[in-house]
Protein backbone atom coordinates (compact mmCIF):
# COMPACT_ATOMS: atom_id res chain seq x y z
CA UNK A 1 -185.21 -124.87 14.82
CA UNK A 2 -188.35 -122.96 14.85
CA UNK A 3 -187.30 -120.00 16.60
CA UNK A 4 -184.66 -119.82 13.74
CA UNK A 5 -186.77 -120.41 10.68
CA UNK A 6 -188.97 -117.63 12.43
CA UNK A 7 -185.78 -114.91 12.88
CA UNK A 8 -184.58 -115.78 8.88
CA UNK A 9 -188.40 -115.43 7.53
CA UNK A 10 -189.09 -111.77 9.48
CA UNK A 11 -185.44 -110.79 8.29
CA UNK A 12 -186.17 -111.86 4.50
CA UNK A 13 -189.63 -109.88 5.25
CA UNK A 14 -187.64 -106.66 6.80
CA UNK A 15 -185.85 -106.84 3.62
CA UNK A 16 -188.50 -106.75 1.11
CA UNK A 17 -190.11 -103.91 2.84
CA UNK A 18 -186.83 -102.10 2.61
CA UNK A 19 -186.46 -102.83 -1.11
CA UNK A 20 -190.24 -101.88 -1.85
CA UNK A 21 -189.97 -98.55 0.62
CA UNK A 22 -186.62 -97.80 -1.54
CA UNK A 23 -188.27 -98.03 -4.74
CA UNK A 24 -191.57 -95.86 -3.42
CA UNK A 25 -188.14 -93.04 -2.53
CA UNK A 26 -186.43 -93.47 -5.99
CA UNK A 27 -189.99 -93.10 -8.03
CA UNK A 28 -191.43 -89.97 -5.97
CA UNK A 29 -187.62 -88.55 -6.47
CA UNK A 30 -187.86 -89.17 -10.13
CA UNK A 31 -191.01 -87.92 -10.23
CA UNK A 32 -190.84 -84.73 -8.14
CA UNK A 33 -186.93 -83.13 -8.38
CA UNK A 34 -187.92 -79.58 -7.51
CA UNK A 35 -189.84 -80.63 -4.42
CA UNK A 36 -187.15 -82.73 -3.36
CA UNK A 37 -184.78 -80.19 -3.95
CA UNK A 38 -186.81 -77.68 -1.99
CA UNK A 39 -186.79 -80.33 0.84
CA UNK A 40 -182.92 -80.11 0.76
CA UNK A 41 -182.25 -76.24 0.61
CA UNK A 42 -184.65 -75.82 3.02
CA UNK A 43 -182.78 -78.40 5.16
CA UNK A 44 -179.52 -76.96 4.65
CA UNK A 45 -181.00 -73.62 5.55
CA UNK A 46 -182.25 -74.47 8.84
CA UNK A 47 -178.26 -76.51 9.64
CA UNK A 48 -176.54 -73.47 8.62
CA UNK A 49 -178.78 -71.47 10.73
CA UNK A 50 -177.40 -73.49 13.93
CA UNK A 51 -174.00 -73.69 12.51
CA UNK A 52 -173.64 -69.87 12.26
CA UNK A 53 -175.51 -69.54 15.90
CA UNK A 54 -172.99 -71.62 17.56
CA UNK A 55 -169.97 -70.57 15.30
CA UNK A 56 -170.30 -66.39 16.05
CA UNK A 57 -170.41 -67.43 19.85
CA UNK A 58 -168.29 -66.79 22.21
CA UNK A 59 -166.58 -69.87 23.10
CA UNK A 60 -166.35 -69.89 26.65
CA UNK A 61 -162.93 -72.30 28.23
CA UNK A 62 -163.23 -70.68 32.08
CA UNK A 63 -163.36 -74.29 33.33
CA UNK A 64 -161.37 -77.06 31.87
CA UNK A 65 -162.08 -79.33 34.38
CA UNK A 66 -165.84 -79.22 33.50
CA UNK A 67 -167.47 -82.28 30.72
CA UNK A 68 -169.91 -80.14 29.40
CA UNK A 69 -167.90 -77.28 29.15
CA UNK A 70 -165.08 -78.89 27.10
CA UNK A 71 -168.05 -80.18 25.08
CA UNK A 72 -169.68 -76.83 24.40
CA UNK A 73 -165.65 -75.83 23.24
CA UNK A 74 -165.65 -78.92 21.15
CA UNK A 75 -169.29 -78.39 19.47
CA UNK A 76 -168.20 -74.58 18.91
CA UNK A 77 -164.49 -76.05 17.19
CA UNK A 78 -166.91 -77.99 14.97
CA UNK A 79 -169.21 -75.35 14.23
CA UNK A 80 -166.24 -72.86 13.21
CA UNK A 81 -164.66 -75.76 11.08
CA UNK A 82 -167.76 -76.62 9.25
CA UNK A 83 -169.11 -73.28 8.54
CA UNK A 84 -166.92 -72.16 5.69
CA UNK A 85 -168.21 -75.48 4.00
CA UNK A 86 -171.72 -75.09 4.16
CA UNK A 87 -171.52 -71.22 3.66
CA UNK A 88 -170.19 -72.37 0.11
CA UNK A 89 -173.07 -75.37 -0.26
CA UNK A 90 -175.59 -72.93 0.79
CA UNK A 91 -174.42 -70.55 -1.58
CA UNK A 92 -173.66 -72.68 -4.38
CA UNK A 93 -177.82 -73.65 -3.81
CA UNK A 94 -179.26 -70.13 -3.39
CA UNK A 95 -177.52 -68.55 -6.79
CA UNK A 96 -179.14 -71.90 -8.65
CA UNK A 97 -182.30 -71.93 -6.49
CA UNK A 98 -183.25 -68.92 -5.07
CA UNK A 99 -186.91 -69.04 -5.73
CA UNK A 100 -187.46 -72.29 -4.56
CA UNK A 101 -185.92 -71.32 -1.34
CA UNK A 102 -187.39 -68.08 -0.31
CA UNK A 103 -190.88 -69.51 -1.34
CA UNK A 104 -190.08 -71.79 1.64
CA UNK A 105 -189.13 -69.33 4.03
CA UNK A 106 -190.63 -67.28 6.35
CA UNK A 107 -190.20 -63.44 5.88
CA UNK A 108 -187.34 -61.62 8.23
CA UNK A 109 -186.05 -57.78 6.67
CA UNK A 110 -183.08 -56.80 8.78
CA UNK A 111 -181.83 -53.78 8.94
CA UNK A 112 -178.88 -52.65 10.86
CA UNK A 113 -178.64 -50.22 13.81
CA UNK A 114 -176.20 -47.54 13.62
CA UNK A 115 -177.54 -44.80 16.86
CA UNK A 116 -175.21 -43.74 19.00
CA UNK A 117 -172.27 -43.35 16.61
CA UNK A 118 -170.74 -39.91 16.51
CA UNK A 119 -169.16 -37.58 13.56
CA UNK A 120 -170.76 -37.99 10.72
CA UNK A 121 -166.99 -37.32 8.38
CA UNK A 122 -165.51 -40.39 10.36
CA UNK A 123 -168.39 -42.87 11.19
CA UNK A 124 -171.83 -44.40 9.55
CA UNK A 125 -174.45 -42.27 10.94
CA UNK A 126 -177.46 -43.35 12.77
CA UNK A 127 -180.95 -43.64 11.21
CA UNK A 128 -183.55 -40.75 11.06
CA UNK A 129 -185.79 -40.92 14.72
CA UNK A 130 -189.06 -41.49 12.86
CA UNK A 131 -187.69 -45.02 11.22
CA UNK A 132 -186.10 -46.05 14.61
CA UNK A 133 -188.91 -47.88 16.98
CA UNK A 134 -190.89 -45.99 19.03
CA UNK A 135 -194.48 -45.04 19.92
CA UNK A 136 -196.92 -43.26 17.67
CA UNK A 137 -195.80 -40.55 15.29
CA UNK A 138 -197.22 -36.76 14.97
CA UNK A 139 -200.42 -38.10 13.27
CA UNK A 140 -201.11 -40.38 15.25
CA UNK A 141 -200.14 -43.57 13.82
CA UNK A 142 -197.43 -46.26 14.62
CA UNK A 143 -194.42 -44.95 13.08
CA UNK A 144 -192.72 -46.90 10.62
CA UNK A 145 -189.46 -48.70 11.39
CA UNK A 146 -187.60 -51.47 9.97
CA UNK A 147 -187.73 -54.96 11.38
CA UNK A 148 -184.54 -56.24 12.45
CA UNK A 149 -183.42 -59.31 11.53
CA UNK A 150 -184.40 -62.72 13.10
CA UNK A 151 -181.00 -64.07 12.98
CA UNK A 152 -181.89 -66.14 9.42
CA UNK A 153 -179.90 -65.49 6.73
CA UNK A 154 -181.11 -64.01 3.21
CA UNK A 155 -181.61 -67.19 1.62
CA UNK A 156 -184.20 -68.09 4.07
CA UNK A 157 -185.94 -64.79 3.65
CA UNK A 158 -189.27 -65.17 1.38
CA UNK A 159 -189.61 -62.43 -1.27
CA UNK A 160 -192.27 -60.07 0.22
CA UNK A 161 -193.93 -58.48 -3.11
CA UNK A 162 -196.31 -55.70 -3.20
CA UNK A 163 -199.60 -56.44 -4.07
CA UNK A 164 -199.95 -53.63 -6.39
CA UNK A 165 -196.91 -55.19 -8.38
CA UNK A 166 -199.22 -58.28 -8.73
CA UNK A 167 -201.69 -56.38 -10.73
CA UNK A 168 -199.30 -54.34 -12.76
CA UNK A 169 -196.70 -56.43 -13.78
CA UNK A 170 -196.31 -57.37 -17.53
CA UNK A 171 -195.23 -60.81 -17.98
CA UNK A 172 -194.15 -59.48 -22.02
CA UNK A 173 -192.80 -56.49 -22.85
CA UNK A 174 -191.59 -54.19 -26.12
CA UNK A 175 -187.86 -53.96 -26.39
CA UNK A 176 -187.44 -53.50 -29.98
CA UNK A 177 -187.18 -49.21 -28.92
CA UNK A 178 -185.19 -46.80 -28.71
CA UNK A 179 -183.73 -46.13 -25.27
CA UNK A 180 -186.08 -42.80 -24.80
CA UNK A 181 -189.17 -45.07 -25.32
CA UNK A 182 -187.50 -47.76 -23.36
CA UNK A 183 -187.03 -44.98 -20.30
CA UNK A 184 -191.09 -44.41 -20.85
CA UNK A 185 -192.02 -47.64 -20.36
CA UNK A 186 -189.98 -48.12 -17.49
CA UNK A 187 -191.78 -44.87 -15.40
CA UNK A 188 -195.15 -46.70 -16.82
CA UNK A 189 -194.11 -49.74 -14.46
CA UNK A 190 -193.25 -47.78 -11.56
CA UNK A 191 -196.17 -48.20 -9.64
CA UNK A 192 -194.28 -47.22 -6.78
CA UNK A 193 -193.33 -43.42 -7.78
CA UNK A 194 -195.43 -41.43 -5.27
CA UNK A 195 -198.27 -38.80 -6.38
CA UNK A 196 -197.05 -35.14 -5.67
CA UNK A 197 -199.47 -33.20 -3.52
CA UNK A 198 -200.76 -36.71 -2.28
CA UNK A 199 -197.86 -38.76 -0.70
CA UNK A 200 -195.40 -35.69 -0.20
CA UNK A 201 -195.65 -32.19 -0.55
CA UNK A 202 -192.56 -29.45 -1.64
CA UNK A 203 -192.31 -26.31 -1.70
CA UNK A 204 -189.59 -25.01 -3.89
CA UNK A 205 -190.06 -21.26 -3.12
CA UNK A 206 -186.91 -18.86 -4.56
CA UNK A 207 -185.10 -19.46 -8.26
CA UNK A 208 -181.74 -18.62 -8.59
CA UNK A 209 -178.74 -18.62 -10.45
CA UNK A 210 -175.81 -21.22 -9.84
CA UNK A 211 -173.35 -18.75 -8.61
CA UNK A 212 -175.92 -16.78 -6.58
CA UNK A 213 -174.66 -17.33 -3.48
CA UNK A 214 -177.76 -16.09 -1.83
CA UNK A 215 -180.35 -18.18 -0.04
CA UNK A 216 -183.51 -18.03 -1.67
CA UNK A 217 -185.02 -20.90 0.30
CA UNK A 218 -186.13 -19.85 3.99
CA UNK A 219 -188.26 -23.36 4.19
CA UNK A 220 -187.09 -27.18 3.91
CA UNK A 221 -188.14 -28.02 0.30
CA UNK A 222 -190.44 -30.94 1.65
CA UNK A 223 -193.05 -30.01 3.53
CA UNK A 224 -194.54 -33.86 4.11
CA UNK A 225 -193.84 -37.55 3.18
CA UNK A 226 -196.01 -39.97 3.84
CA UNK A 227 -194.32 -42.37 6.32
CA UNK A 228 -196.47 -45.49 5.08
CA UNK A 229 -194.04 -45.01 2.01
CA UNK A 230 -191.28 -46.38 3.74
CA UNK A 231 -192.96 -49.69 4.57
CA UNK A 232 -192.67 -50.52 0.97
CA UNK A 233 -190.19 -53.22 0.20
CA UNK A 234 -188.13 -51.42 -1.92
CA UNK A 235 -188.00 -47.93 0.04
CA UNK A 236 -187.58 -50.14 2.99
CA UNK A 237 -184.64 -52.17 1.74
CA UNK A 238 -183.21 -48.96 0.06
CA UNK A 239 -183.62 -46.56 3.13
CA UNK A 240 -181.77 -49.50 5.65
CA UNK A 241 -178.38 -48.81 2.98
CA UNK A 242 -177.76 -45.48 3.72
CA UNK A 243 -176.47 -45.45 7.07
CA UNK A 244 -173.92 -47.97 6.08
CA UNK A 245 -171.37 -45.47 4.31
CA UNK A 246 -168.68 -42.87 6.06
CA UNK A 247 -169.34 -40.01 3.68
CA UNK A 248 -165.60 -38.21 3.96
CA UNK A 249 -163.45 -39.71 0.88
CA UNK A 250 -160.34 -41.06 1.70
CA UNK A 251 -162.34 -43.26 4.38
CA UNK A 252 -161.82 -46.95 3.73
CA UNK A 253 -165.60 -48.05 3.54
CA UNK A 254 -166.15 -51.60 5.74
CA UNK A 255 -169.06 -53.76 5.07
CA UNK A 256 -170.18 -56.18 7.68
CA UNK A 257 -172.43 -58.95 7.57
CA UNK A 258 -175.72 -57.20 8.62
CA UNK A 259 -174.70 -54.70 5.89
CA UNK A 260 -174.64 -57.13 3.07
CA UNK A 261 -177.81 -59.01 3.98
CA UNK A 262 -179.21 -55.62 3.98
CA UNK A 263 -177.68 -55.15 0.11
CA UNK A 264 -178.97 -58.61 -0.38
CA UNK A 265 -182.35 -57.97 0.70
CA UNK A 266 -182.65 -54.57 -1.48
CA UNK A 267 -181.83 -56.47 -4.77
CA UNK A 268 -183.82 -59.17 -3.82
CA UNK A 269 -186.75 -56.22 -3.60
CA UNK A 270 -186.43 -54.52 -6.89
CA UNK A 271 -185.71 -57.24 -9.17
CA UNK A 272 -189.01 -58.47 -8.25
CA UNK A 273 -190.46 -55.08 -9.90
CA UNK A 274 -191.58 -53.89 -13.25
CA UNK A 275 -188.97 -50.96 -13.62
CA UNK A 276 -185.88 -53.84 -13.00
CA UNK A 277 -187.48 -56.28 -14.71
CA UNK A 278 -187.56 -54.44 -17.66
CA UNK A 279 -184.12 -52.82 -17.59
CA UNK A 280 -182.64 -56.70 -17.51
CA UNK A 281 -185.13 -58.22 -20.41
CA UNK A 282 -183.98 -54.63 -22.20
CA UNK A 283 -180.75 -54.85 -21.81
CA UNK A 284 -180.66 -58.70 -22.92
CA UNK A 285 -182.57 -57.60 -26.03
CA UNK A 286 -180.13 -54.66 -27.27
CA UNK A 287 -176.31 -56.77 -26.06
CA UNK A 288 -177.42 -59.72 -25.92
CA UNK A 289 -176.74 -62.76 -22.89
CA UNK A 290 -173.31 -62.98 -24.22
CA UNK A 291 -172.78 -59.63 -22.23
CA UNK A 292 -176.05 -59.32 -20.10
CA UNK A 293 -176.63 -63.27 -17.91
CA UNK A 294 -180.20 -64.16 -18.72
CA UNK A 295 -180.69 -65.58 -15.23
CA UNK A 296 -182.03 -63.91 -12.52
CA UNK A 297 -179.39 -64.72 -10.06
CA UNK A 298 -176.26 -63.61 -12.93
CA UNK A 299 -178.10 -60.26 -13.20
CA UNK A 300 -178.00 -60.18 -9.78
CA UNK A 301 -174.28 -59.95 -9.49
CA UNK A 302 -173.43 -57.54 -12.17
CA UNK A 303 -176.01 -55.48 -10.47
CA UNK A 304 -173.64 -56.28 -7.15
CA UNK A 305 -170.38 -55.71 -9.26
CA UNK A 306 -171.31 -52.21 -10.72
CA UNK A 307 -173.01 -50.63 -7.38
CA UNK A 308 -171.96 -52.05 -4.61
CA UNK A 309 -168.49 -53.18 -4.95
CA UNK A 310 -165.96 -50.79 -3.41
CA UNK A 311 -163.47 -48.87 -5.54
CA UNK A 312 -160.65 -46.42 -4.78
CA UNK A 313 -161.99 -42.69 -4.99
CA UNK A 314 -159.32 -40.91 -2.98
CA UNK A 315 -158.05 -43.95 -0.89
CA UNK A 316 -158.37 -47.97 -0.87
CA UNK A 317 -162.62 -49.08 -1.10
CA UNK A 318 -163.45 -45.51 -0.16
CA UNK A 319 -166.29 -45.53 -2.10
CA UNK A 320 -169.14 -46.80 -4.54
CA UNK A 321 -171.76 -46.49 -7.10
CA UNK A 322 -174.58 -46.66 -4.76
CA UNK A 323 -172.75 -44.40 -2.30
CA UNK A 324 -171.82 -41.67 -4.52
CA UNK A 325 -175.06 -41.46 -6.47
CA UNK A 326 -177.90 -41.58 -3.47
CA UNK A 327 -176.08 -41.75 -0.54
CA UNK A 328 -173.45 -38.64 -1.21
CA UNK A 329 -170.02 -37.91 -0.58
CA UNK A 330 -167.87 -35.34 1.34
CA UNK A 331 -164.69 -34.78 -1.09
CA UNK A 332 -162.53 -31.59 -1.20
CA UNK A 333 -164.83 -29.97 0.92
CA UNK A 334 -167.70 -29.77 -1.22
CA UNK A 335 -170.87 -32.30 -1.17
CA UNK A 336 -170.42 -34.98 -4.51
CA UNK A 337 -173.11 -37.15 -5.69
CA UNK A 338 -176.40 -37.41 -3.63
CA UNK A 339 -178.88 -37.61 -6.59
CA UNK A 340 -181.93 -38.99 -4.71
CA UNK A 341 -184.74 -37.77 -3.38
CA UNK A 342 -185.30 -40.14 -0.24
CA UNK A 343 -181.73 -39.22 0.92
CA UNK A 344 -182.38 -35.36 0.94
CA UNK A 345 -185.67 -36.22 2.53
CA UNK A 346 -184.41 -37.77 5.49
CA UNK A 347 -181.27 -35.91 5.97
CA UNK A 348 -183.41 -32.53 5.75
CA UNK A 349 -185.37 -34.30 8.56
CA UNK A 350 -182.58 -34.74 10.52
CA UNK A 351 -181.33 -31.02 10.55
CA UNK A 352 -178.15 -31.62 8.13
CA UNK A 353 -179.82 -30.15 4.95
CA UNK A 354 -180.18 -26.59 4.41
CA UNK A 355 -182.17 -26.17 0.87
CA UNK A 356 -181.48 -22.63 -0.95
CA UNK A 357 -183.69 -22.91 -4.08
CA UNK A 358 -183.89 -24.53 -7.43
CA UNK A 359 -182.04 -23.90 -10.57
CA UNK A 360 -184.08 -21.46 -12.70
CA UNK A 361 -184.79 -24.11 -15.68
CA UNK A 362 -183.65 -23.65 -19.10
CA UNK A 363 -186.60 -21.49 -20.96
CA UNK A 364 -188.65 -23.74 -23.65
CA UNK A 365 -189.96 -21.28 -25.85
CA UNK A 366 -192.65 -22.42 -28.28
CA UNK A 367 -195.74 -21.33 -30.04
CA UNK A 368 -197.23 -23.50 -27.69
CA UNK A 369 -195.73 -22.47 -24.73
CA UNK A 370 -194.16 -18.73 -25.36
CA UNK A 371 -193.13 -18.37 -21.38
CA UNK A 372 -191.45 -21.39 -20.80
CA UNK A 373 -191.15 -24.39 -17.91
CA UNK A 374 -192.23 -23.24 -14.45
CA UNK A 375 -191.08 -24.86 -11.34
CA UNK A 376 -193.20 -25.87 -8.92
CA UNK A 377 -194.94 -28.55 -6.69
CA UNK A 378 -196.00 -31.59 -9.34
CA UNK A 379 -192.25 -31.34 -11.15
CA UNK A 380 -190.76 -34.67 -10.89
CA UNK A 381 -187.06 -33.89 -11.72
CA UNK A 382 -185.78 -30.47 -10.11
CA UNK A 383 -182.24 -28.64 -10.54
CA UNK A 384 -181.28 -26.99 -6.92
CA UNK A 385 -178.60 -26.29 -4.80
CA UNK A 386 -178.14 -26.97 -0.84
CA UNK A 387 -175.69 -27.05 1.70
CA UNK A 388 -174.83 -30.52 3.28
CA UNK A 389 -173.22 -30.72 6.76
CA UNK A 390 -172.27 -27.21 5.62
CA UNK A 391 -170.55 -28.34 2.70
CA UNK A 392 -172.41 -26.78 -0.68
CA UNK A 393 -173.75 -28.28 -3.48
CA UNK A 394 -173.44 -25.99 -6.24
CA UNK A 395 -175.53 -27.53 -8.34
CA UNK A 396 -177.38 -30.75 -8.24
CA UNK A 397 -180.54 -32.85 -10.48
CA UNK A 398 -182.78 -35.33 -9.04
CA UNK A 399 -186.04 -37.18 -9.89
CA UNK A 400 -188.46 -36.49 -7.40
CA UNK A 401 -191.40 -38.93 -6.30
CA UNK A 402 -190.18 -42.02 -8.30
CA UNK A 403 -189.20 -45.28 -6.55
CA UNK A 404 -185.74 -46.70 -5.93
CA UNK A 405 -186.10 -49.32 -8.49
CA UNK A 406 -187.42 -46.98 -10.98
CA UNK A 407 -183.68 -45.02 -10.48
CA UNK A 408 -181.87 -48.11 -10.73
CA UNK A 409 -183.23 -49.50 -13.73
CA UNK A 410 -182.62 -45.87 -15.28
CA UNK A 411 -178.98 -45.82 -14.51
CA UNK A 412 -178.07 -49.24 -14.81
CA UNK A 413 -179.68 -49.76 -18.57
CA UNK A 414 -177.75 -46.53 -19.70
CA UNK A 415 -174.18 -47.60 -17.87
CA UNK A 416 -174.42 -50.57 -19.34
CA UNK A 417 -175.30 -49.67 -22.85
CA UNK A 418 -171.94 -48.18 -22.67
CA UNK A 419 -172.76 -44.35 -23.49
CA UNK A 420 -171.83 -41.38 -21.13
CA UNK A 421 -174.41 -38.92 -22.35
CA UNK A 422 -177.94 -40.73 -22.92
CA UNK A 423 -180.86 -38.25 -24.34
CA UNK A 424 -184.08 -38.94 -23.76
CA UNK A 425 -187.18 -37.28 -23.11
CA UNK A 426 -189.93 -38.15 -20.66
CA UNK A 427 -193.38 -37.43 -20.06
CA UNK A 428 -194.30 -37.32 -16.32
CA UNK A 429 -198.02 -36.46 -16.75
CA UNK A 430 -197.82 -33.07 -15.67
CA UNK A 431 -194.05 -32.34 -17.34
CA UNK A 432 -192.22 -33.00 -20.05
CA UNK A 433 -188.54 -33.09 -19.78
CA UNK A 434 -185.82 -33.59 -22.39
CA UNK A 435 -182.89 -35.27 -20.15
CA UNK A 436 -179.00 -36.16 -20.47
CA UNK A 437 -178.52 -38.82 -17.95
CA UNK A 438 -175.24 -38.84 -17.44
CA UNK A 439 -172.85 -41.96 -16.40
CA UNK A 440 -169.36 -42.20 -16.09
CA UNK A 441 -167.20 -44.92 -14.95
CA UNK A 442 -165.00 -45.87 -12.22
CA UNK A 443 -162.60 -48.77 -11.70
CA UNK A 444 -163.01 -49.69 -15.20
CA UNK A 445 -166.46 -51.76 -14.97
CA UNK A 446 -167.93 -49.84 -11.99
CA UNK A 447 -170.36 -47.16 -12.01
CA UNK A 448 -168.57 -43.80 -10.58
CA UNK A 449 -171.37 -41.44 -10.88
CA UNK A 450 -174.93 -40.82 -12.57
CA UNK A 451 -177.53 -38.70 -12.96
CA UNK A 452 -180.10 -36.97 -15.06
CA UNK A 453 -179.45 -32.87 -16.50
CA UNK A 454 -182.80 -31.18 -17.49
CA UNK A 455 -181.92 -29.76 -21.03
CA UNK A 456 -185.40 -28.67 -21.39
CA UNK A 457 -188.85 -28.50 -20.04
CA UNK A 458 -192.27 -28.02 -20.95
CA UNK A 459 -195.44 -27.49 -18.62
């Protein structure tokens, strides 16, 4: 009898604890739902981790006869079987929580290889030597690279911000402007755009003509970049893209995996900064969230949608927005696109860019200034003309200097407010130029092409 009033008295006992421990759980979840759901994204992260591990490997059936071999076949069965599952949970949790999940994660870029892979018309080319890993560089200094990936997916990335962001960024801004102020304010946040004569140097030697077919360029247009540029996030994230396009049209573009983490990553960069941030509160101001999502993470994917979805240009998926515009494309023979400055940069490190002058800008004559714009080291948007793999660019416009986000923001605000010719005029500090950045579409929602026309400038 005792020992039986002693079993029933600890078992009542067990159960109060359990009841009282129970309530403790339901009180701290009541009180603390982010945490908690922190605790479970993070927790999901780190299963779908192993999941994806042990689904993408080989599954190895040499002996049958072997228990832990058919074991290892059975765990990778159950790995393949669950994955599509918890890639939709995980999903499902990083468009809701994204913050709250990348504030709990440790920090892993990727960025995919792409040496060794030959003909640049029929395969992604490799990256620029200085940005693969190696010893010093000419000055000196570790050269810059980007960090592969760890093997964790985006969601368990943490969003690496600038400090200088930290100081700059406006938490309010004014959106009751017009779209030429709006444009202003969104250089004023680009505290990325590099200094000319500081961070890179040009020389842009010869003027000429369109149809001059002479070269009036015997020099590479940029004389130096400073490589601790492309540490940045955002030049980082942008720079790993462009070896992930064929540039021939009529090439049926693939993306793999690596290739949209890395897209993932670069969004994840620039939405964080003052330029983006701006375009989306901008944008939300002028259509309203009935056509712009307010959320982070819906602005997200109709950045996705208009740049980096694939389209037909000449064949099926052949092409995109964020190919065209600052990667470049090969169609007809001629070069089409390639509107950035980073691009040019690196491809006129690698040899495949022969520069043959700028455009001779349209003359601005004034009382104020009777002889016109002059082109020279400080200009931040030039006109010029370059051959590409051999293949000529008649005539082409970029921004020089400014950061990828700034670009994006430009583009996207003036694709989406639905015009194709968008005039604005912007003061650089040392220019001022009136601009037509252009935009037409593709695909019916996508972005085929854009890019800025100098219509005037003034020293």
């Amino acid at each position: 009898m005792p020992l039986f009033r002693s079993t029933h008295t600890t078992k009542i006992s067990m159960n109060g604890l359990f009841g009282k421990l129970a309530a403790q759980a339901k009180e701290y979840v009541d009180e603390n739902p982010d945490k908690v759901q922190g605790f479970s994204n993070q927790a999901m992260g780190f299963l779908k981790t192993a999941v994806d591990a042990e689904a993408e490997d080989d599954d190895d059936e040499d002996d049958d006869d072997d228990p832990k071999s058919k074991l290892n076949h059975y765990k990778h069965q159950a790995a393949v079987l669950l994955k599509p599952k918890l890639d939709g949970l995980v999903g499902d949790a990083d468009a809701d929580n994204e913050d709250d999940i990348a504030a709990a994660a440790e920090d892993a870029p990727s960025s995919s290889g792409g040496g060794g892979k030959p003909a640049y018309l029929q395969t992604k080319p490799s990256k620029p030597s200085y940005l693969v890993n190696k010893g010093d560089d000419d000055d000196g200094g570790p050269a810059p690279a980007p960090v592969k990936s760890s093997g964790k997916p985006s969601y368990l990335m943490a969003k690496k911000k600038d400090p200088v962001d930290d100081e700059r960024l406006e938490t309010e801004f004014n959106l009751d402007v017009s779209l030429s102020d709006a444009v202003q304010q969104m250089w004023s946040l680009d505290v990325n755009r590099l200094t000319p004569n500081r961070d890179y140097r040009m020389d842009v030697q010869g003027g000429k003509q369109p149809y001059w077919k002479s070269d009036n360029a015997d020099d590479p247009l940029f004389t130096h970049v400073d490589k601790e540029v492309f540490q940045r996030p955002t030049y980082r994230t942008f720079v790993a893209l462009l070896d992930n396009y064929t540039s021939q049209t009529g090439v049926t573009e693939v993306l793999d995996t690596v290739e949209r983490r890395e897209i993932d990553d670069f969004l994840t960069a620039i939405l964080e900064t003052g330029p983006m941030q701006y375009c989306h509160q901008y944008l939300i101001a002028k259509l309203g969230s009935a056509k712009i999502p307010s959320s982070v993470s819906g602005f997200r994917k109709t950045l996705y949608q208009i740049w980096f979805d694939l389209y037909r240009r000449e064949a099926t998926n052949d092409s995109s927005g964020f190919e065209h515009v600052f990667v470049g494309e090969i169609k007809n023979e001629k070069v089409s696109g390639m509107h950035n400055w980073v691009q040019f940069y690196l491809q006129e490190q690698q040899g495949a860019i022969d520069y043959r002058g700028y455009i001779k800008p349209r003359r601005s004559n004034t009382n104020d200034n009777p002889a016109g714009a002059r082109t020279d080291s400080d200009d931040h948007v030039l006109t010029l003309q370059f051959h590409w793999h051999g293949h000529e660019k008649f005539v082409g416009t970029s921004f020089i200097g400014t950061s990828p986000e700034f670009e994006m923001a430009l583009y996207t605000t003036c694709f989406l407010l639905g015009h194709e010719h968008n005039d604005v005029t912007l003061n650089t500090g040392t220019d001022i130029f009136d601009l037509t950045v252009k935009c037409y579409r593709m695909a019916g929602d996508k972005l085929g092409t854009a890019y800025p026309e100098a219509t005037s400038h003034y020293d």
